[in-house]
Protein backbone atom coordinates (compact mmCIF):
# COMPACT_ATOMS: atom_id res chain seq x y z
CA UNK A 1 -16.19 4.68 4.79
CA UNK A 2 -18.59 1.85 5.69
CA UNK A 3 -19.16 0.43 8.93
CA UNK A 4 -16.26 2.27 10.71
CA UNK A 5 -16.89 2.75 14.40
CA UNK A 6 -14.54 5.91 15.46
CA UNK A 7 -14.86 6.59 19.49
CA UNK A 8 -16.38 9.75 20.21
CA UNK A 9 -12.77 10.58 22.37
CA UNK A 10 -10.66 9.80 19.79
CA UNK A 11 -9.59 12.03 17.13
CA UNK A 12 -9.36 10.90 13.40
CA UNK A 13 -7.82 13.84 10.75
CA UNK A 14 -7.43 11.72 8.46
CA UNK A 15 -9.64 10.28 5.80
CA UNK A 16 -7.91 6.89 4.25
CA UNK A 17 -9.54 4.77 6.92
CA UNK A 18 -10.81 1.22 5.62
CA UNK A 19 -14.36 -0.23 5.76
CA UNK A 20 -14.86 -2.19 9.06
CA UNK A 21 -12.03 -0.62 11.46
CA UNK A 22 -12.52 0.22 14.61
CA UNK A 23 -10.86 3.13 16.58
CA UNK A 24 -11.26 3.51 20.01
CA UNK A 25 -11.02 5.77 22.89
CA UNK A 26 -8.39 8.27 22.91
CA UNK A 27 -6.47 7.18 19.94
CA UNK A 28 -4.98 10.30 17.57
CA UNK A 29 -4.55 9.22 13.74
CA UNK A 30 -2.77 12.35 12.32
CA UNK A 31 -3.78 13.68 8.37
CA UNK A 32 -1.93 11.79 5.84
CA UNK A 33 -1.68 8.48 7.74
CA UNK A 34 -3.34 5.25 6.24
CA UNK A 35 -5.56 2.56 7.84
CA UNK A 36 -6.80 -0.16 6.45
CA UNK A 37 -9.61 -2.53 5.90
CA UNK A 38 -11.23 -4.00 9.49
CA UNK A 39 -8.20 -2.85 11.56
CA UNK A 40 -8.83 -2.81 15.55
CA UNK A 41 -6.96 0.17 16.91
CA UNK A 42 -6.70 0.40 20.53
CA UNK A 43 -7.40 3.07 23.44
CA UNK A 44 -4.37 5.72 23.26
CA UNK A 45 -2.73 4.93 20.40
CA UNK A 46 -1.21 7.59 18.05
CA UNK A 47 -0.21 6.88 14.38
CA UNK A 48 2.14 10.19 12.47
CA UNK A 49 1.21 11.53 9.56
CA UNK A 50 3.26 9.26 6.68
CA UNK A 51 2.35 5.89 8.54
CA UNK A 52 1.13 3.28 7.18
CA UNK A 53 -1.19 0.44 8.81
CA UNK A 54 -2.04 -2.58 6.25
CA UNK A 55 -5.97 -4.70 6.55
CA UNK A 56 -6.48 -6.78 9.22
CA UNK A 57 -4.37 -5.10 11.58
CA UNK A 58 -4.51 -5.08 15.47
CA UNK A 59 -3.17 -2.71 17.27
CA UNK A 60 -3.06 -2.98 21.03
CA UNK A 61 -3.42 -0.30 23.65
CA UNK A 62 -0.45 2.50 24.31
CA UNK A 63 1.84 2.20 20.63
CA UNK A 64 2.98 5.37 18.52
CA UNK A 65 3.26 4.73 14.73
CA UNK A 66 5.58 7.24 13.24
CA UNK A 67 6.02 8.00 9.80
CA UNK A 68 8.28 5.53 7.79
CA UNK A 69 7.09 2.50 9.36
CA UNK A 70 4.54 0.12 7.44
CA UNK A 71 2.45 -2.45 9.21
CA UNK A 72 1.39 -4.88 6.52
CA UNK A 73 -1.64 -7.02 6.18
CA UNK A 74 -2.90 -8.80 9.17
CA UNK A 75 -0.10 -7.68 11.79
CA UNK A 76 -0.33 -7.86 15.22
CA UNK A 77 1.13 -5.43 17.57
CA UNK A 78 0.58 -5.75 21.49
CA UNK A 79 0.75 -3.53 23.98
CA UNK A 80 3.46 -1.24 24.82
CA UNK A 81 5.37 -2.03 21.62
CA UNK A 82 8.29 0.82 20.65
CA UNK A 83 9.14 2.20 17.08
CA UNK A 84 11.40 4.59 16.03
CA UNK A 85 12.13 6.59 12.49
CA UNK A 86 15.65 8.13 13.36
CA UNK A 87 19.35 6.33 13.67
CA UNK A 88 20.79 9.50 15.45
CA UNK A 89 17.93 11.36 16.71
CA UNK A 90 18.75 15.18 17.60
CA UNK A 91 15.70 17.50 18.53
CA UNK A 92 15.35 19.43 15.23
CA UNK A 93 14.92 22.65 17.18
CA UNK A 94 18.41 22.28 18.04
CA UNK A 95 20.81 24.87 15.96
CA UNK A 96 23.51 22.46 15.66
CA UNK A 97 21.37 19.55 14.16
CA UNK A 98 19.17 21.78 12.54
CA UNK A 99 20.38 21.29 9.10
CA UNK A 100 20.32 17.77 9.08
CA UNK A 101 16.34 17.84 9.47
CA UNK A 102 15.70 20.16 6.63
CA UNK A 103 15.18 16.59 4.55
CA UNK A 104 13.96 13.33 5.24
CA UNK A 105 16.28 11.38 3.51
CA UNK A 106 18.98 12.69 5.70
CA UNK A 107 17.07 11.04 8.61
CA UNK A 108 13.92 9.35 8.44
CA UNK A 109 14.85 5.16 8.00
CA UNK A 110 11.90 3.21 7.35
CA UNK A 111 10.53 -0.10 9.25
CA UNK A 112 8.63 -2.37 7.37
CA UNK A 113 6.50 -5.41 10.06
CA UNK A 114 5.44 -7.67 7.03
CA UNK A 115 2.44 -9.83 6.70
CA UNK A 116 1.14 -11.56 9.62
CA UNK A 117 4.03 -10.89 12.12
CA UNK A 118 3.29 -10.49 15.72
CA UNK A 119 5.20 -7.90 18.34
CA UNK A 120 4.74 -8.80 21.82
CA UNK A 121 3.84 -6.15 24.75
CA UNK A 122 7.18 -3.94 24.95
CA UNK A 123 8.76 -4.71 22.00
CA UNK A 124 11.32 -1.95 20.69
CA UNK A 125 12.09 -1.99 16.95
CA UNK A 126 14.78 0.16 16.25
CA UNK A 127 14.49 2.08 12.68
CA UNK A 128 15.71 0.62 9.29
CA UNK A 129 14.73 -3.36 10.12
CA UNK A 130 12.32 -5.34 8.61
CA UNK A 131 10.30 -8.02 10.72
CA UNK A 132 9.70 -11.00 8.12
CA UNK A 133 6.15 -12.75 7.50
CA UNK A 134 4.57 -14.33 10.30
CA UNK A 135 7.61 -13.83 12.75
CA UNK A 136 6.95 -13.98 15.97
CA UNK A 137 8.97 -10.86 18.61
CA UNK A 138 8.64 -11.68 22.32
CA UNK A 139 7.53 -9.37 24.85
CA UNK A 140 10.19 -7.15 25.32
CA UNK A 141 12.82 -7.89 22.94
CA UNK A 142 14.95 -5.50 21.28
CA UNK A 143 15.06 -5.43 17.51
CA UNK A 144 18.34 -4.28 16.27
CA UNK A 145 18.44 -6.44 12.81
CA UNK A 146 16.06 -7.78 10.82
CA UNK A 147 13.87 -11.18 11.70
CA UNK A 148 13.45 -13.73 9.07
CA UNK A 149 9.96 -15.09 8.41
CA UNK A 150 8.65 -17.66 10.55
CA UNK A 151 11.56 -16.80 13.23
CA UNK A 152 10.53 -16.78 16.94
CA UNK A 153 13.08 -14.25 18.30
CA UNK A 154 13.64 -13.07 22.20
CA UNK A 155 15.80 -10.95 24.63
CA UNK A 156 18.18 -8.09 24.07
CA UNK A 157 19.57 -7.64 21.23
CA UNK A 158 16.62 -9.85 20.03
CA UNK A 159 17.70 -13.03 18.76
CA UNK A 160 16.28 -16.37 17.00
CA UNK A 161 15.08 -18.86 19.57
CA UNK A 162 12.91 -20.62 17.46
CA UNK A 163 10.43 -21.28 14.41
CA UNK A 164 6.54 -20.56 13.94
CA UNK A 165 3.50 -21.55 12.21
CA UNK A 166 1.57 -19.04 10.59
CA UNK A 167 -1.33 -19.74 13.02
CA UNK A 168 1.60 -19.02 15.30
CA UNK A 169 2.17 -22.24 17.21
CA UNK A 170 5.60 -23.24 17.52
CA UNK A 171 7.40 -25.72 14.87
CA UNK A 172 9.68 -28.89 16.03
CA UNK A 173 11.82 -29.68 13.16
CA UNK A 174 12.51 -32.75 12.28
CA UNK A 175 15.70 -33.70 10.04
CA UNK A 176 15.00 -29.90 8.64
CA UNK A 177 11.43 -30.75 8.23
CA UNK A 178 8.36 -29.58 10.54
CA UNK A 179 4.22 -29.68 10.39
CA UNK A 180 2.19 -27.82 12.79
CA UNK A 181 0.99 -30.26 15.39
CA UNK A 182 -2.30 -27.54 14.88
CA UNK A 183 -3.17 -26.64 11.15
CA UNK A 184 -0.75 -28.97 10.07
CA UNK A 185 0.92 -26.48 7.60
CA UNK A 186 4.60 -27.95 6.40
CA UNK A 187 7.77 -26.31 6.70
CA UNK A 188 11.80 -27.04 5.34
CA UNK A 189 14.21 -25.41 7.32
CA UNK A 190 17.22 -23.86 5.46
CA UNK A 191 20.17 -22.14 5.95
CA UNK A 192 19.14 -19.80 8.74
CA UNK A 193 15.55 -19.42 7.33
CA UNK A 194 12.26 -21.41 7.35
CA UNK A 195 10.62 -22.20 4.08
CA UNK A 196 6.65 -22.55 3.67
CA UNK A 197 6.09 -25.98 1.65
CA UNK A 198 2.33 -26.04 1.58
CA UNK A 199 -0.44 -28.52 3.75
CA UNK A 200 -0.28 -31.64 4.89
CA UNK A 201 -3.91 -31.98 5.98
């Protein structure tokens, strides 16, 4: 591992950790998770065994990983944000759900955040959806189905509210067409879905 700073508070068992991350204070990163290349984890964070965090990753302060859910390249997730791994969650330990746990695929639903998507400060994504590239989930919003890339959604049950850039400004469409007022990246909106058509500048 080259040029990985690892607080002296936090504690790292595992060894896939990418050149150029940082891990900070009080963060736990159980054996058999991954972390990639120059990923920023923040203070108190804990990331399960089976979890898997993609390059260019931030993670803000206070979020649990569990296993099953894959951050891809270049996510961002803020503060606060909720996952979960389990549609009916029982505690294990329990002798009448006991024999359900015995195998993951009787429980454990995977989350996939692809490339580029953002998760704003409280976000809860509920297990089994997959939040599209460069999406955009506002503070607080409950994910109960999956987001389609470039969709802006908000509230509870989360819903679409909008289109965004991948620099993340918001699109104005236009007769179905949009460029970023910023980077000036062009867009075609379709049939519930936003299509990346290449650069205008």
């Amino acid at each position: 591992m080259n040029d990985v700073f690892i607080h002296p508070k936090a504690l790292v068992e595992c060894s896939a950790v990418g050149d150029g991350s940082r891990i900070w204070a009080y963060a736990h990163i159980m054996d058999g998770a991954h972390i990639g290349r120059n990923c920023n984890i923040g203070d108190h964070c804990f990331i399960e065994s089976g979890a898997f965090v993609g390059d260019n990753t931030t993670i803000k302060n206070g979020n649990m990983i569990w296993e099953g859910v894959t951050l891809e390249e270049g996510v961002f997730v803020g503060p606060h944000a909720f996952f979960s791994n389990d549609l009916r969650p029982r505690s294990p330990r329990l002798r009448e759900a006991n024999g359900r746990y015995q195998d993951k695929k009787n429980w454990l639903v995977p989350s996939v955040v692809k490339r580029g998507a953002s998760l704003g400060a409280g976000a809860v994504i509920i297990a089994g959806v997959t939040v599209g590239e460069y999406a955009m989930v506002g503070a607080g919003a409950v994910v109960t189905r999956s987001v389609p890339a470039y969709a802006l959604v908000k509230g509870n049950p989360a819903r679409i509210s909008g289109w965004v850039c991948m620099c993340g400004l918001s699109l104005r469409f236009n007769e179905r067409f949009a460029t970023c007022s910023d980077c000036g990246r062009t867009f075609e909106e379709e049939t519930e879905t936003v299509r990346y058509t290449g650069n205008a500048r």
